[in-house]
Protein backbone atom coordinates (compact mmCIF):
# COMPACT_ATOMS: atom_id res chain seq x y z
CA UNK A 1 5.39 13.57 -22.41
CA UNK A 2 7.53 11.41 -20.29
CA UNK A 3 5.26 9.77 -17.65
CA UNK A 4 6.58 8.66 -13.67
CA UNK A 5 9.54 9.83 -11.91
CA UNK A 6 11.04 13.11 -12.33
CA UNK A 7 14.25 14.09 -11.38
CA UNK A 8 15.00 15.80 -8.13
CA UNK A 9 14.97 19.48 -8.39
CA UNK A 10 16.34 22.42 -6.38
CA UNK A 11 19.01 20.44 -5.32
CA UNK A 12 21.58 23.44 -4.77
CA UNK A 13 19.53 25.92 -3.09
CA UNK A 14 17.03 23.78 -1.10
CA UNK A 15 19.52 24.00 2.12
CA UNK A 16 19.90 27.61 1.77
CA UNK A 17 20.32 29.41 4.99
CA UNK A 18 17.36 32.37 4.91
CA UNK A 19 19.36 34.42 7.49
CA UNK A 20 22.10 35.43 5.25
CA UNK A 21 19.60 36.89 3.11
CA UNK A 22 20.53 40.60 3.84
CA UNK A 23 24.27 39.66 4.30
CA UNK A 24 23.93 38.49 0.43
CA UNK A 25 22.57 41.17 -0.96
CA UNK A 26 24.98 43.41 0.27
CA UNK A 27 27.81 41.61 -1.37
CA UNK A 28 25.85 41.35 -4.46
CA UNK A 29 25.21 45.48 -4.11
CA UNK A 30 28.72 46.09 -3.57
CA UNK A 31 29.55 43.55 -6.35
CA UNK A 32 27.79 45.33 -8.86
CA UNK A 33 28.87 49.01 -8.10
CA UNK A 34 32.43 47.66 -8.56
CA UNK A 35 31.30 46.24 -12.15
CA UNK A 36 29.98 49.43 -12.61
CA UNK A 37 33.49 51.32 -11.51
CA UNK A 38 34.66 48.94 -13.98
CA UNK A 39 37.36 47.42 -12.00
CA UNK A 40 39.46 44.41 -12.50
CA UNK A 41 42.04 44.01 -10.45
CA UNK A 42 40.66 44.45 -7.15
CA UNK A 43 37.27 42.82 -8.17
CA UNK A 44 38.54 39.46 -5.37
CA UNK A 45 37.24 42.05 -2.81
CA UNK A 46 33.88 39.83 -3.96
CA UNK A 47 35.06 36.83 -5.66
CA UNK A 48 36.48 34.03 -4.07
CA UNK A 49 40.05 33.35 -5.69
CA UNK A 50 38.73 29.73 -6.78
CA UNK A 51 34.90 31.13 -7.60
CA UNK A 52 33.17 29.39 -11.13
CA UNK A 53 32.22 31.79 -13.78
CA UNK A 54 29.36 29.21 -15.62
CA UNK A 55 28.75 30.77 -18.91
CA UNK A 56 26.18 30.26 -21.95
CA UNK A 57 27.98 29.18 -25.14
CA UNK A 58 30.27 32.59 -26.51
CA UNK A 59 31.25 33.61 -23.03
CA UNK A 60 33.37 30.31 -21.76
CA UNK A 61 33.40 28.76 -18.29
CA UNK A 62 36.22 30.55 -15.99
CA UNK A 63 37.55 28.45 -13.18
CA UNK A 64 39.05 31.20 -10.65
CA UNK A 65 39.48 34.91 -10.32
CA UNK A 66 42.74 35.24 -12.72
CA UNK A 67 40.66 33.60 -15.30
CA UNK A 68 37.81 35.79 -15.02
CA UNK A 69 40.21 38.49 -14.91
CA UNK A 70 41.94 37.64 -17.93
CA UNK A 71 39.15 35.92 -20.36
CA UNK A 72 36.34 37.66 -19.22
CA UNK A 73 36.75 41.01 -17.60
CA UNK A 74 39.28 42.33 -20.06
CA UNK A 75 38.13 41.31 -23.09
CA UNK A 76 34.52 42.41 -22.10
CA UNK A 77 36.23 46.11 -21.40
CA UNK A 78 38.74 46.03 -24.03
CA UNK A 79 35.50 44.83 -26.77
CA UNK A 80 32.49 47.48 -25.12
CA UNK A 81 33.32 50.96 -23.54
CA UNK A 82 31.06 53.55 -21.60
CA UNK A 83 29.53 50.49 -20.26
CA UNK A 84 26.76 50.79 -16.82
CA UNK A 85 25.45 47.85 -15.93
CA UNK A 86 21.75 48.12 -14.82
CA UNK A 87 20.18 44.86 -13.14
CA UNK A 88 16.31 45.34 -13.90
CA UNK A 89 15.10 43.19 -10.79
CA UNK A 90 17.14 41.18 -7.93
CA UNK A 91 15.99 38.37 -5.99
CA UNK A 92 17.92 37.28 -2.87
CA UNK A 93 17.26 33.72 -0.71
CA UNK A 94 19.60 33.12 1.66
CA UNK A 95 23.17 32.68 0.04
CA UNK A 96 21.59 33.04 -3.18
CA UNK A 97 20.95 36.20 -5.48
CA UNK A 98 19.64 36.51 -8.84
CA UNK A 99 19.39 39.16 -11.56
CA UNK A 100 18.20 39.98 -15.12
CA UNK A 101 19.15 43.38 -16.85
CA UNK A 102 21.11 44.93 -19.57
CA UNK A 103 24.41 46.47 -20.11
CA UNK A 104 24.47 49.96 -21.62
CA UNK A 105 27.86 50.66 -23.89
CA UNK A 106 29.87 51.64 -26.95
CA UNK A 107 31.39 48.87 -28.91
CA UNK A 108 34.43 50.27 -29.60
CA UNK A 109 37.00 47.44 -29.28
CA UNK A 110 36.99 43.75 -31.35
CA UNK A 111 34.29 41.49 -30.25
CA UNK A 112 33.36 37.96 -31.58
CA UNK A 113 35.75 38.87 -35.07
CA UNK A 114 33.56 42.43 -35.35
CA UNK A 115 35.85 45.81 -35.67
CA UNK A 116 34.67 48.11 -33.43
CA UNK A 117 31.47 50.39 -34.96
CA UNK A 118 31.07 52.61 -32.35
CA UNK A 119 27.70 51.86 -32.21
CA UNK A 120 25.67 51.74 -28.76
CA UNK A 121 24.62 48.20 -27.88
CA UNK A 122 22.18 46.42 -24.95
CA UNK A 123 23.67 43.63 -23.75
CA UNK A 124 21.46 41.43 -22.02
CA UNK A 125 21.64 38.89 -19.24
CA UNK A 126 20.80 37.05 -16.49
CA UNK A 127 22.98 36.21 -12.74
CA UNK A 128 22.74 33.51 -10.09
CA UNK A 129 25.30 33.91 -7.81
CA UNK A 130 25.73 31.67 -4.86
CA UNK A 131 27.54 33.69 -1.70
CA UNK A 132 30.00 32.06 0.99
CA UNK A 133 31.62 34.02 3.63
CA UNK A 134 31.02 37.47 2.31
CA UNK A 135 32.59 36.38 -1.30
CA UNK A 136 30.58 34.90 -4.29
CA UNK A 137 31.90 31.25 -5.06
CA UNK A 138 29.66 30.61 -7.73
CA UNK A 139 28.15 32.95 -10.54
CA UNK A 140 25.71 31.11 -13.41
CA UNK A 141 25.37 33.79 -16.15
CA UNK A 142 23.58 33.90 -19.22
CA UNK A 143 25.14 37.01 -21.70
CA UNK A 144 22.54 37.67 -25.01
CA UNK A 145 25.67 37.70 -27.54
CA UNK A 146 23.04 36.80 -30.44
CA UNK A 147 21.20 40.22 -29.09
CA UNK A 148 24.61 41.98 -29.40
CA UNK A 149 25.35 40.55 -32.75
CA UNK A 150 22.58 41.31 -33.90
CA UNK A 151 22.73 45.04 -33.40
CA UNK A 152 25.74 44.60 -35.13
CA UNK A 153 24.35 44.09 -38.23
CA UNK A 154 25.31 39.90 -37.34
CA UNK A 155 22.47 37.36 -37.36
CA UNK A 156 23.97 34.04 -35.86
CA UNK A 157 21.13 32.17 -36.64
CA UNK A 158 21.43 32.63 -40.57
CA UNK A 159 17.06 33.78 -40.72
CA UNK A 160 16.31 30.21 -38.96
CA UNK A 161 15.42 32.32 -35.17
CA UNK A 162 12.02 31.88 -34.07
CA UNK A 163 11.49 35.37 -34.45
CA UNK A 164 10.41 34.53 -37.86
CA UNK A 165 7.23 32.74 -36.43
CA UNK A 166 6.27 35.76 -33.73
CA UNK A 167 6.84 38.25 -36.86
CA UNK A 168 4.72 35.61 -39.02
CA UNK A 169 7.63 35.12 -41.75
CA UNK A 170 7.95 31.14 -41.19
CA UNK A 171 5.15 28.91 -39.86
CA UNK A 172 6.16 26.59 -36.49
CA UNK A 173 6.00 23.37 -36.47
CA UNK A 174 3.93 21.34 -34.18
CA UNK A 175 5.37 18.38 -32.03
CA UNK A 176 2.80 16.36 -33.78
CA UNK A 177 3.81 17.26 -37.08
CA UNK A 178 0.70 19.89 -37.60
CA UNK A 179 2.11 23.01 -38.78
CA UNK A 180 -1.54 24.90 -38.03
């Protein structure tokens, strides 16, 4: 364990102005039932034109609203049909919101080199989205593409996932080398 300093944390949200808090979540509401309406080309009416679009690996890092448009939004709709998106819990702070839930669809376009199946997938994930002046300028996202794989019949982790030592099929190791 590293011992002394620690770096400084919180840096982005510690300034956070807590009377925007209801202001927030109504962009974030509005957001959402637009993702749900599944539109793209009016979707600036929350997005800043120059907003970030952080994602994990698989989903890409879009710099503006054209680029989410294009490389995320599109594809997304083109690759998974019948899709409601259902945000499980929502925490606003200010100009900050947060969310974890799952997408509900059909995969019925191509998606990571997969034909479409057909098959109903969950698609899991998690939000921060920093708001400015009614639009959201920044949106951290974490998409569970291994989840989606997965369902379709695609294990990107070629039997090495740690699922293997919660179903006991492998044994963990230990930092200090004791695999008890």
């Amino acid at each position: 364990m590293v011992r002394g300093s620690r770096p400084e944390q919180a840096i982005l949200s510690r300034d956070t102005d807590l009377s925007k808090t209801d202001y927030t979540r109504r962009v974030i509401e509005d957001m959402v039932d637009g993702l749900n309406d599944h539109r793209i080309d009016d979707i600036g009416a929350f997005f800043a034109d120059s907003f970030r679009w952080i994602g994990n690996q698989g989903c890409g890092h879009k710099t503006g609203l054209r680029e989410f448009q294009d490389n995320w939004q599109r594809p997304f709709q083109a690759a998974f049909s019948d899709k409601v998106c259902i945000d499980e819990a929502r925490l606003y702070m200010g100009e900050w919101a947060a969310a974890f839930g799952r997408q509900e669809a059909v995969h019925s376009g191509p998606f990571m080199g997969i034909a479409p199946t057909g098959k109903q997938v969950e698609i899991r994930y998690m939000d921060f989205w920093k708001v400015v002046d009614g639009k959201i300028v920044d949106n951290w996202v974490m998409v569970d593409f291994p989840h989606v794989l997965a369902q379709l019949g695609v294990d990107c982790f070629n039997g090495e996932g740690w699922e293997a030592f919660d179903e006991g099929h492998k044994s963990p190791p230990s930092p200090d080398g004791d695999k008890s």
